[in-house]
N, C-alpha and C. Protein backbone atom coordinates (compact mmCIF):
# COMPACT_ATOMS: atom_id res chain seq x y z
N UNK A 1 -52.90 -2.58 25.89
CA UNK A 1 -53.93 -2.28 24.91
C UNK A 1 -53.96 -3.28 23.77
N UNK A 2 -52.93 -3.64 23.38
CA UNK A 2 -52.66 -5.04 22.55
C UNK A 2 -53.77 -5.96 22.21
N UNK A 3 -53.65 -6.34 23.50
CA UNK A 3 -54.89 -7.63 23.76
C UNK A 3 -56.16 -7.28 24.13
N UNK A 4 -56.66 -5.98 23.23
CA UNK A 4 -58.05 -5.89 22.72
C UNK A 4 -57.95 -6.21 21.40
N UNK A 5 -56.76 -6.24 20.87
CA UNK A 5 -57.07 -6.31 19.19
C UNK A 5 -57.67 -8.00 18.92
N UNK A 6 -58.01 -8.25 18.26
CA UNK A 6 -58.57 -9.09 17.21
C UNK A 6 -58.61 -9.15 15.62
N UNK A 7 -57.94 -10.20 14.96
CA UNK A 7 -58.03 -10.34 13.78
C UNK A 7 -58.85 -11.17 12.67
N UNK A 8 -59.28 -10.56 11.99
CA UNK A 8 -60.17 -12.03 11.47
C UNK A 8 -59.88 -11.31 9.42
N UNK A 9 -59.85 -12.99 8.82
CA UNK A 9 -59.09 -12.91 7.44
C UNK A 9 -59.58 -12.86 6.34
N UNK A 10 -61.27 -13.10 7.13
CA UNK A 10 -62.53 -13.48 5.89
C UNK A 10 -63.27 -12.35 5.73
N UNK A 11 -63.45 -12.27 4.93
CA UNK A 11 -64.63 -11.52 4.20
C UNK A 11 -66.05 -11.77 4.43
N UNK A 12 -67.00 -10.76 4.67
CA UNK A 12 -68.16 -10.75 4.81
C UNK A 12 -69.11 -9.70 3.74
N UNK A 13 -70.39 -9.98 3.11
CA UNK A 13 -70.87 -8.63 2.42
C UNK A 13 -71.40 -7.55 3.47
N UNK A 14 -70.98 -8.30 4.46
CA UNK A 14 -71.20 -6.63 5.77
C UNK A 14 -70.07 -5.87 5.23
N UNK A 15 -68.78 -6.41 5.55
CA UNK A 15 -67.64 -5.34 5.16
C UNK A 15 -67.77 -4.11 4.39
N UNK A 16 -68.73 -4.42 3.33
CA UNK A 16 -68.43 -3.00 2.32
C UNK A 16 -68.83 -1.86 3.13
N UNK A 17 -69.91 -2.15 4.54
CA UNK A 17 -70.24 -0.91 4.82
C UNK A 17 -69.13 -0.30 5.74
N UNK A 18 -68.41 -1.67 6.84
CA UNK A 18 -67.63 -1.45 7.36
C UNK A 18 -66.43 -0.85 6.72
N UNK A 19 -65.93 -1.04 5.43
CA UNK A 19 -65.03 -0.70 4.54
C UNK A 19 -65.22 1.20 4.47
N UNK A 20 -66.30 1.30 3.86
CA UNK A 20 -66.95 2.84 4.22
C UNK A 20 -66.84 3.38 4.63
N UNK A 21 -67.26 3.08 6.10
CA UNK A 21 -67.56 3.77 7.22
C UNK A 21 -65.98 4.12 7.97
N UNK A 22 -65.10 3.19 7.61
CA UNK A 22 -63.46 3.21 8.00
C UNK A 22 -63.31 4.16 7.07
N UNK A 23 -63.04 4.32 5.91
CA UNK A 23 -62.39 4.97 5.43
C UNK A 23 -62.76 6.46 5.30
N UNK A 24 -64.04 6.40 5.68
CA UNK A 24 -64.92 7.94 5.12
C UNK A 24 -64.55 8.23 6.78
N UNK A 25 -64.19 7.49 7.58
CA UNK A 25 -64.46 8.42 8.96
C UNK A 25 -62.78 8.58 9.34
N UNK A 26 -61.50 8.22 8.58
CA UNK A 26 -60.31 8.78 8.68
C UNK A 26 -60.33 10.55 8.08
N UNK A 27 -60.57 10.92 7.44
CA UNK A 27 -60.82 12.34 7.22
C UNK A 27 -59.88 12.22 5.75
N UNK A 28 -59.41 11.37 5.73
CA UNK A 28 -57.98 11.13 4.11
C UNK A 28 -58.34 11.28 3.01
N UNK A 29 -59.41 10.45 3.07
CA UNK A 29 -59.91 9.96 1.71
C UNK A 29 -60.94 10.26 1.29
N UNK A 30 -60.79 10.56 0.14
CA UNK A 30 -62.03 11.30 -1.16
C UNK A 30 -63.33 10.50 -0.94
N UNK A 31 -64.16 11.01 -1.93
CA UNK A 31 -65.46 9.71 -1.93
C UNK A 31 -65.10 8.90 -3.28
N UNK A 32 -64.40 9.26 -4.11
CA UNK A 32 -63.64 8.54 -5.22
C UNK A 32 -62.75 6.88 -5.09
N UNK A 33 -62.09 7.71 -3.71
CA UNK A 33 -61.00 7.09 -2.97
C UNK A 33 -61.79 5.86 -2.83
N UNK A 34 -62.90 6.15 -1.48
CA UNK A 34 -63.69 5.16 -0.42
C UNK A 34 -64.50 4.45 -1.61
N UNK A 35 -64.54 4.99 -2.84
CA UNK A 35 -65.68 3.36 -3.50
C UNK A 35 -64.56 2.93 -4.27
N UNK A 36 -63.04 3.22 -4.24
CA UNK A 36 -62.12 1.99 -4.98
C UNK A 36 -62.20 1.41 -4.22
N UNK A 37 -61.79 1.67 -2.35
CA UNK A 37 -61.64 0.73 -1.76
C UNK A 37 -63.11 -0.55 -1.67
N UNK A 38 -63.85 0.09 -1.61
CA UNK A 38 -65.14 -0.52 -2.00
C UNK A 38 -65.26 -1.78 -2.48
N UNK A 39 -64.43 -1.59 -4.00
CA UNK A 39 -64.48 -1.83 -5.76
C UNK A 39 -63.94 -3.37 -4.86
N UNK A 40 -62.50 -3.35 -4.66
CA UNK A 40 -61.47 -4.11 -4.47
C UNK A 40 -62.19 -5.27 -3.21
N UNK A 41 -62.94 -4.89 -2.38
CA UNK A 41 -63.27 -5.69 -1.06
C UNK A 41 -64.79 -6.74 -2.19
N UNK A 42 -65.69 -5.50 -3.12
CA UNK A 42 -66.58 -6.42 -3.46
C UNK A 42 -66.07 -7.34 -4.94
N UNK A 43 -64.93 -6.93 -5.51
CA UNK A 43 -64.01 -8.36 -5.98
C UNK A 43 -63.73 -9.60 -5.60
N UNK A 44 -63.08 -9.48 -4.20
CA UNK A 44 -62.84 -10.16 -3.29
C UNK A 44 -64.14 -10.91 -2.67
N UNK A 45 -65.23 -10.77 -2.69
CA UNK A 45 -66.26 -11.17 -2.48
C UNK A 45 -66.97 -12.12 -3.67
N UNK A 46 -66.72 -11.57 -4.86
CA UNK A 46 -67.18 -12.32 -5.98
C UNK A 46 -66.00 -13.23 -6.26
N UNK A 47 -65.09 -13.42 -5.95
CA UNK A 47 -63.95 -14.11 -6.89
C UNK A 47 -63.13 -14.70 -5.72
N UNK A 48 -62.87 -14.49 -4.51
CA UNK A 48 -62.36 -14.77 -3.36
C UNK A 48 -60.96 -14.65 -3.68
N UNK A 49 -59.55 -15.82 -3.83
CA UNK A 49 -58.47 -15.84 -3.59
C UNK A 49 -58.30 -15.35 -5.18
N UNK A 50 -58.74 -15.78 -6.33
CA UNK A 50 -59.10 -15.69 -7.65
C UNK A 50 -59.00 -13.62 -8.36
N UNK A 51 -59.46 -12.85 -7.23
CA UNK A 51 -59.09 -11.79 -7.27
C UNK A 51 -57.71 -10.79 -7.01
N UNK A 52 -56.83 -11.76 -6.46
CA UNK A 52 -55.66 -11.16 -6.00
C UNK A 52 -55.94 -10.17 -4.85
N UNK A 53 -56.92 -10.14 -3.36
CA UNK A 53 -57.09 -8.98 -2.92
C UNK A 53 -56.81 -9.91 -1.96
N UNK A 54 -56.45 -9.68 -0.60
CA UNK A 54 -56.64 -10.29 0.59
C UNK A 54 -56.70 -9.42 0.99
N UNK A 55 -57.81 -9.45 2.49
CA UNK A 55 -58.28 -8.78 3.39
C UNK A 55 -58.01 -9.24 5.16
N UNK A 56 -57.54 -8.51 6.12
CA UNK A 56 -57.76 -8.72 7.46
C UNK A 56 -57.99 -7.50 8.01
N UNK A 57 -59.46 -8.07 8.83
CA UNK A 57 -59.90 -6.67 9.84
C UNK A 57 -59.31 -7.19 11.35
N UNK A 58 -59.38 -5.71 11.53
CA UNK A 58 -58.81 -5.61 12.54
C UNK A 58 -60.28 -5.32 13.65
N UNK A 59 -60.17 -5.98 15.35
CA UNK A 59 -61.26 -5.46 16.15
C UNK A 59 -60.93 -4.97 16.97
N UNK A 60 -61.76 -3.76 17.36
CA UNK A 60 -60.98 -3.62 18.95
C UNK A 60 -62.34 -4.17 20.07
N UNK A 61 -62.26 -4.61 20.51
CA UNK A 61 -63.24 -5.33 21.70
C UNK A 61 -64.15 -5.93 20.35
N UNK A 62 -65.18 -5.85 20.38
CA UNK A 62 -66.33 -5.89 19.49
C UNK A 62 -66.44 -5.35 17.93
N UNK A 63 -65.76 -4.14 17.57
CA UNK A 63 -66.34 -3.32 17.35
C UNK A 63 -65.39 -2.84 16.06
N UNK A 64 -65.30 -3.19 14.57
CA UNK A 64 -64.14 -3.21 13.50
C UNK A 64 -63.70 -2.61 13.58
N UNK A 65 -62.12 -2.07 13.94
CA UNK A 65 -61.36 -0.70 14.27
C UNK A 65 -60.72 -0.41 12.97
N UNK A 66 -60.27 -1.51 11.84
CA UNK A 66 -59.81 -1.32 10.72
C UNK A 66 -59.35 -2.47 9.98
N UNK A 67 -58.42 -2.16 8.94
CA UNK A 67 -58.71 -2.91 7.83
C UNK A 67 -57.30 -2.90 7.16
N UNK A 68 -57.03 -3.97 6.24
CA UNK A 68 -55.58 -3.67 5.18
C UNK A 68 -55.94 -4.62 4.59
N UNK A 69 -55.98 -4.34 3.17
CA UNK A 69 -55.76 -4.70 1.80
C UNK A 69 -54.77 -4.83 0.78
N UNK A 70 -54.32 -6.39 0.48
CA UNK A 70 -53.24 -6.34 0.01
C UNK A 70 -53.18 -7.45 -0.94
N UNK A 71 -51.97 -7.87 -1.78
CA UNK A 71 -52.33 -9.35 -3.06
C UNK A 71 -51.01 -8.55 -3.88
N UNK A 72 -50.35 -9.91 -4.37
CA UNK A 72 -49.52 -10.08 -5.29
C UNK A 72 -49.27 -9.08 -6.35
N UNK A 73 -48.30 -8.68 -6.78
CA UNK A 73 -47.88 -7.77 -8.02
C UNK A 73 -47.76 -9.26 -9.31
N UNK A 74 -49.12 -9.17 -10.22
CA UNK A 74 -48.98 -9.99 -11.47
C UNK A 74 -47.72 -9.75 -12.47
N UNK A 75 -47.04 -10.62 -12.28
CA UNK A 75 -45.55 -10.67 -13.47
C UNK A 75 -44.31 -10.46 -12.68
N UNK A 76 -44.42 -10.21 -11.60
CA UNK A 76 -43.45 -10.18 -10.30
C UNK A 76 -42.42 -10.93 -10.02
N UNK A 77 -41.34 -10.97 -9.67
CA UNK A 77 -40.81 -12.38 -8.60
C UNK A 77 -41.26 -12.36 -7.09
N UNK A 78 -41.88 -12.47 -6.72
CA UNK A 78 -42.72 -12.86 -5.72
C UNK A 78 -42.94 -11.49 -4.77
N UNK A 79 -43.67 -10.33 -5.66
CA UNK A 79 -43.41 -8.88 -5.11
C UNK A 79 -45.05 -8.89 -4.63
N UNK A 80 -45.16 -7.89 -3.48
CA UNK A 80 -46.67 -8.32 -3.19
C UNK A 80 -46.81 -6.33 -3.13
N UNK A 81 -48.48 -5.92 -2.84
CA UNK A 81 -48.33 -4.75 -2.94
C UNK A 81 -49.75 -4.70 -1.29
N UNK A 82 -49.65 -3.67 -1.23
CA UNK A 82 -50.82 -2.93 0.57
C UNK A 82 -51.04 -1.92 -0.41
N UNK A 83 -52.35 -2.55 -0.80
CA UNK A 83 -53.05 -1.32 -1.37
C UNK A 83 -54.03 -0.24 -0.68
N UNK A 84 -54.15 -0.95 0.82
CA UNK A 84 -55.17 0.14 1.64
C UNK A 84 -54.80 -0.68 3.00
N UNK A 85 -54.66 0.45 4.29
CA UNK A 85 -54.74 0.13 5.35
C UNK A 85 -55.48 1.35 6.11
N UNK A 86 -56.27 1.32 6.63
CA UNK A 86 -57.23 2.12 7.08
C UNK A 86 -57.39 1.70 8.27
N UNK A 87 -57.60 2.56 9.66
CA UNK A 87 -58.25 2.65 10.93
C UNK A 87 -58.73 3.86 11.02
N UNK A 88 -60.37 3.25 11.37
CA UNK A 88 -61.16 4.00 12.04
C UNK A 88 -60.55 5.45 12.83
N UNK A 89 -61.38 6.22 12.85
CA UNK A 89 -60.43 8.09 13.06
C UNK A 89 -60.50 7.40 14.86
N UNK A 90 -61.66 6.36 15.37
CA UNK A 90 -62.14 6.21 16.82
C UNK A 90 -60.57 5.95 17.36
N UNK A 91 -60.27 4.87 16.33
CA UNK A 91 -59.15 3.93 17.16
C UNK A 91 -57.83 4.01 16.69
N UNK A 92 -57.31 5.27 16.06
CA UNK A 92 -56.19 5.88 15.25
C UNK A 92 -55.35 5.58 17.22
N UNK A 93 -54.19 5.65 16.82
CA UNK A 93 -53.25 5.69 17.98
C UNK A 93 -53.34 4.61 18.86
N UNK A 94 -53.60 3.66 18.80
CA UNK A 94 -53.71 2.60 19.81
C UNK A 94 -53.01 1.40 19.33
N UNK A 95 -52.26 1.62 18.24
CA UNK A 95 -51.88 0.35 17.60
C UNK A 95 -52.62 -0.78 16.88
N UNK A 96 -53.44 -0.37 15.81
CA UNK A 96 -54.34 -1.28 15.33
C UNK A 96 -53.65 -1.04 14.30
N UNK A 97 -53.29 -0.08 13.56
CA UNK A 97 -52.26 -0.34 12.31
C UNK A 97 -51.23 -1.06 12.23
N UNK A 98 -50.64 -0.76 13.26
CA UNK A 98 -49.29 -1.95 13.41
C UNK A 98 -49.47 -3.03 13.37
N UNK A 99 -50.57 -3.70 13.89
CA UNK A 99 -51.26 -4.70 14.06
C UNK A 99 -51.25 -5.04 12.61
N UNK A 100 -52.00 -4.38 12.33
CA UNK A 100 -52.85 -4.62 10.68
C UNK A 100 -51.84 -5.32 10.11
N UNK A 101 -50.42 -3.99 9.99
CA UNK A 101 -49.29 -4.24 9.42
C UNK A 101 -48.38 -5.60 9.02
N UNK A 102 -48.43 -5.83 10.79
CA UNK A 102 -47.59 -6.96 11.17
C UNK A 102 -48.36 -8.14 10.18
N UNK A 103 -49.63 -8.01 10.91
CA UNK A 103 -50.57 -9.66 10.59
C UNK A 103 -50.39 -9.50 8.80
N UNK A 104 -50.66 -8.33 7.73
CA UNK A 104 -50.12 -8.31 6.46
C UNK A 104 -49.13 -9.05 6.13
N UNK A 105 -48.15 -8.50 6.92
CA UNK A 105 -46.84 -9.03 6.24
C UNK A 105 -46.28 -10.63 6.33
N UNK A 106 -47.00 -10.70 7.75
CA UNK A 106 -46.79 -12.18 7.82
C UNK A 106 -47.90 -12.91 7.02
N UNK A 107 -48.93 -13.11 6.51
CA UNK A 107 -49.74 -13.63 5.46
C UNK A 107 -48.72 -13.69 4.31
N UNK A 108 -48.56 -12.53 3.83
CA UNK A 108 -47.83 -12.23 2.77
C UNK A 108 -46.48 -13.32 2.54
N UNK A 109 -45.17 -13.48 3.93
CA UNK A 109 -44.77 -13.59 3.79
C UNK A 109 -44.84 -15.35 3.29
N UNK A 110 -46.08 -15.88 4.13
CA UNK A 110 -46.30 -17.22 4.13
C UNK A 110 -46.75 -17.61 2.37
N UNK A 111 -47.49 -16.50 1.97
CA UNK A 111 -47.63 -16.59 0.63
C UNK A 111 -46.12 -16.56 -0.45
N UNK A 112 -45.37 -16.22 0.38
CA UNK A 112 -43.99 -16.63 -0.75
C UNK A 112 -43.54 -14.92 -0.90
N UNK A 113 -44.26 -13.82 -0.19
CA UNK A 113 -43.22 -12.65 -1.00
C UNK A 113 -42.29 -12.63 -0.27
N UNK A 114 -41.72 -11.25 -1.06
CA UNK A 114 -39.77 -11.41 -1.24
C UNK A 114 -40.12 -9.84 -1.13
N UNK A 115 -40.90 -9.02 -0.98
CA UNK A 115 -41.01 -7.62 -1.27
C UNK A 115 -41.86 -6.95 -1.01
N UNK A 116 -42.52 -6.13 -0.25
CA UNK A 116 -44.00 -5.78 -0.20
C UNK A 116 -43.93 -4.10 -0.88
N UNK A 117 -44.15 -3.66 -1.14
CA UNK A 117 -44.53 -2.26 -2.11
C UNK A 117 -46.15 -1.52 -1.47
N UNK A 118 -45.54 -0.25 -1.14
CA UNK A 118 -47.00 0.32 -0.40
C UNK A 118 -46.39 1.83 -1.49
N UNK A 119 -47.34 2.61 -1.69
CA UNK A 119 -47.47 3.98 -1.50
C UNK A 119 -48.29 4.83 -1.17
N UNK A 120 -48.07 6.43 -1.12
CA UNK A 120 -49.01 7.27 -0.25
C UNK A 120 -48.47 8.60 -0.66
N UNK A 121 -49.45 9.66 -0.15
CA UNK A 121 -49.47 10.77 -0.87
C UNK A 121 -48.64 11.90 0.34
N UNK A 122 -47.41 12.79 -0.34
CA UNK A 122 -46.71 13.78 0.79
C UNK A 122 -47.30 14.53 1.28
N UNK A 123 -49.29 14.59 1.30
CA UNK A 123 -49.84 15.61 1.76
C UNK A 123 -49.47 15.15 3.37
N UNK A 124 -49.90 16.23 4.62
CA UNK A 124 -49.56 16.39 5.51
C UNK A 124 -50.77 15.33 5.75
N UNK A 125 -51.68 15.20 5.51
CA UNK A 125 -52.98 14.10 6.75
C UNK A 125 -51.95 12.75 6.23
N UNK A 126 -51.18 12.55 5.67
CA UNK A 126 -50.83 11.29 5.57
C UNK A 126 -49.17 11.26 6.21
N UNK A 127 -49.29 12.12 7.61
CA UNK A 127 -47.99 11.59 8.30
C UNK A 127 -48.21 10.59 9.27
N UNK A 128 -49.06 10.01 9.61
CA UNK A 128 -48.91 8.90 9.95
C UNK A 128 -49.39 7.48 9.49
N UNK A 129 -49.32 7.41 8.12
CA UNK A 129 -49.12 6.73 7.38
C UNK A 129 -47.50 6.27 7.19
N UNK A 130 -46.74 7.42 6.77
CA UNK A 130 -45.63 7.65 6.28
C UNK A 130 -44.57 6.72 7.67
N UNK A 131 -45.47 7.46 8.73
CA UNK A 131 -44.55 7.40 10.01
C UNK A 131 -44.90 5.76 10.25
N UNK A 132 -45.56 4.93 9.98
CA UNK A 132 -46.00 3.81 10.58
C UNK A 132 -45.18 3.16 9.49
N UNK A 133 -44.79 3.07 8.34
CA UNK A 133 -44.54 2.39 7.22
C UNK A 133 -42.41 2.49 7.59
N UNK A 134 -42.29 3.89 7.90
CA UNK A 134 -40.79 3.96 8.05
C UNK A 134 -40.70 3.25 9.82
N UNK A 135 -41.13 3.40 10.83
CA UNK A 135 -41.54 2.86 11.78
C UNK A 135 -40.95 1.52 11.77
N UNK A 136 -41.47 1.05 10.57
CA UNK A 136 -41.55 -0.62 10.71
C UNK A 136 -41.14 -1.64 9.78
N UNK A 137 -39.96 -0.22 9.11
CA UNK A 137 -38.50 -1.22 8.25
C UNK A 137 -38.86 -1.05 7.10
N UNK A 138 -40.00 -0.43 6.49
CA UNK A 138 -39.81 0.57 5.17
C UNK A 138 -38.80 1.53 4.75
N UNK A 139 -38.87 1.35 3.15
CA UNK A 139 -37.44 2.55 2.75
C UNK A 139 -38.15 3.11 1.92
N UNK A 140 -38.09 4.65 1.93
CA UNK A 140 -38.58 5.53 0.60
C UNK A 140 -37.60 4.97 -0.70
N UNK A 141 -38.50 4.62 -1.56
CA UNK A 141 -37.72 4.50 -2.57
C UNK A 141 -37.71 5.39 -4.15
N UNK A 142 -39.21 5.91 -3.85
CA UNK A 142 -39.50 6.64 -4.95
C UNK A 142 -40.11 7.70 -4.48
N UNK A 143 -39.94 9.00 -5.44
CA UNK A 143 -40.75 9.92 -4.80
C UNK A 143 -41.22 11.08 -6.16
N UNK A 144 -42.57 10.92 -6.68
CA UNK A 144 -42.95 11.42 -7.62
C UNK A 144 -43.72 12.69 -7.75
N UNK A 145 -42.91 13.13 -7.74
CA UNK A 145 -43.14 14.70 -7.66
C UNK A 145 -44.72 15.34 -8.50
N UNK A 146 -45.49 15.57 -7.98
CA UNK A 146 -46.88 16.30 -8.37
C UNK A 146 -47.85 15.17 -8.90
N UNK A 147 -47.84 14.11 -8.74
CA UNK A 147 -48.05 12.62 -9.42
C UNK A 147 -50.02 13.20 -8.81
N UNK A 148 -50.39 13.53 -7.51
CA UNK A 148 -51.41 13.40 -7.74
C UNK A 148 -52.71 14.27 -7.94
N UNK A 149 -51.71 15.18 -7.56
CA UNK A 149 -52.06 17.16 -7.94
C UNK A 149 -50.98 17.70 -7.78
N UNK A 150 -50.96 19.40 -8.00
CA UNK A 150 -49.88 19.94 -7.51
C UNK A 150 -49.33 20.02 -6.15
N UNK A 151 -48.03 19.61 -6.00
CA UNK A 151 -47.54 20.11 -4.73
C UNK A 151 -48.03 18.35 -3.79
N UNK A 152 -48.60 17.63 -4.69
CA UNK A 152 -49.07 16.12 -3.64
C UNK A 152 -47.94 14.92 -4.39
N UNK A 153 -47.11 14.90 -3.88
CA UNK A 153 -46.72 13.68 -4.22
C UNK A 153 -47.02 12.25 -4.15
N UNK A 154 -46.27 11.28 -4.83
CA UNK A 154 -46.79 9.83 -4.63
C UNK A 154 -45.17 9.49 -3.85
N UNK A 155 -44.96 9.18 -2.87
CA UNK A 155 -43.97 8.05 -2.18
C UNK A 155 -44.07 6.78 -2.39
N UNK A 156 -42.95 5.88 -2.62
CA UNK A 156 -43.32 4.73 -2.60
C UNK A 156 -42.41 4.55 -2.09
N UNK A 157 -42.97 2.97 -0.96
CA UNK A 157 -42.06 2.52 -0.06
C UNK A 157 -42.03 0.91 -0.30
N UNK A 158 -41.01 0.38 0.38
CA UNK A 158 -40.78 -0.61 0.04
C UNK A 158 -39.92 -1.08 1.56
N UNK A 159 -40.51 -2.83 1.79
CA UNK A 159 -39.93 -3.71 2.44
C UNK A 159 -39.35 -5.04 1.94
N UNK A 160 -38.26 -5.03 2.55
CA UNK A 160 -37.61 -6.20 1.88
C UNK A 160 -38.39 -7.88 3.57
N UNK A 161 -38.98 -8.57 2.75
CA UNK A 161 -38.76 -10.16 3.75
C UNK A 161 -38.20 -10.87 3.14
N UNK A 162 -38.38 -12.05 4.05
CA UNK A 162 -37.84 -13.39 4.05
C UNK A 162 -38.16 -14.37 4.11
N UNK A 163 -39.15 -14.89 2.76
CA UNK A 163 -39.90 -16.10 2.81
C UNK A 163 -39.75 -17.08 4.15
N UNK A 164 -39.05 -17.53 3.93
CA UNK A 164 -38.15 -18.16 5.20
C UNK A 164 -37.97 -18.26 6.67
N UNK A 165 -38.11 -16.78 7.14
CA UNK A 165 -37.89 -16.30 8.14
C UNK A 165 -39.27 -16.15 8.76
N UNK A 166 -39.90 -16.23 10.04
CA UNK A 166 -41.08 -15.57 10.57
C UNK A 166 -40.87 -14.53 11.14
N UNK A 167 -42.13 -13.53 11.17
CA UNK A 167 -41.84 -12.16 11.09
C UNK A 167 -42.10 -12.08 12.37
N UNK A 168 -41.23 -11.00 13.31
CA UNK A 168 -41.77 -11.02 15.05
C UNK A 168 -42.88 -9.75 14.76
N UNK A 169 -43.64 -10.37 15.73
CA UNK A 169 -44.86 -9.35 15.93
C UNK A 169 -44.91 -8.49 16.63
């Protein structure tokens, strides 16, 4: 199943709908949620590398299966942050996140980080979030109790790389 995926690194002003339509059709995310992610892709559009956002979609045959959003922590030693990774509800389970994941981290790593920083909420629609992030050499490191309502926590996870090193896929 692998070798249907496809990656591509650029940005298009199609994306915002594709951006949308991913995120509003995972069932996760608010409509609050889906126009930050929005916010961040049409930055990236006005300002390109200049915004701190990088973007890679993910395809499956034809057809955008998903997405991850990610860029540097400003004042850092070379700490980077995944501020959104989203697949389509179509193509959940097939490995397009991992995908996403992998191709992230290796950008990232080529960009010089030393750290990548994700978080996510302990509600239950976000166990496989949780599960893909520990999966693939994430460590809980924080865990903020009622941070986004009651009873929803914020997790934060964290990977350590290796500038240096290339990441196996």
């Amino acid at each position: 199943m692998k070798g249907l995926i496809r990656l591509r690194k650029t940005v298009e002003p199609s994306d915002l709908d594709r951006v949308k339509e991913i995120t509003s059709s995972t069932g996760v995310f608010n409509d609050e949620e889906v126009a930050v992610a929005c916010e961040l892709l049409e930055e990236c559009l006005q300002k390109a590398e200049k915004s701190g956002y990088f973007f890679i979609f993910a395809y499956w045959n034809t057809e955008v299966a998903g997405y991850v959003c990610y860029g540097p922590i400003m004042g850092t030693d070379h700490r980077f942050y995944l501020n959104w990774i989203a697949v389509h509800k179509q193509y959940q389970e097939k490995g397009v996140g991992k995908c996403l994941l992998k191709a992230a981290e290796e950008d990232m790593r080529l960009r010089g980080a030393k750290k990548i920083f994700v978080e996510t909420s302990s509600r239950t629609v976000y166990h496989r979030a949780r599960r893909l992030y520990l999966r693939n050499g994430y460590k809980l490191d924080a865990c903020v109790k009622d941070f986004y309502s009651k009873d929803d926590d914020r997790l934060i996870f964290s990977h350590t790389i290796f500038p240096d090193q290339p990441l196996s896929v």
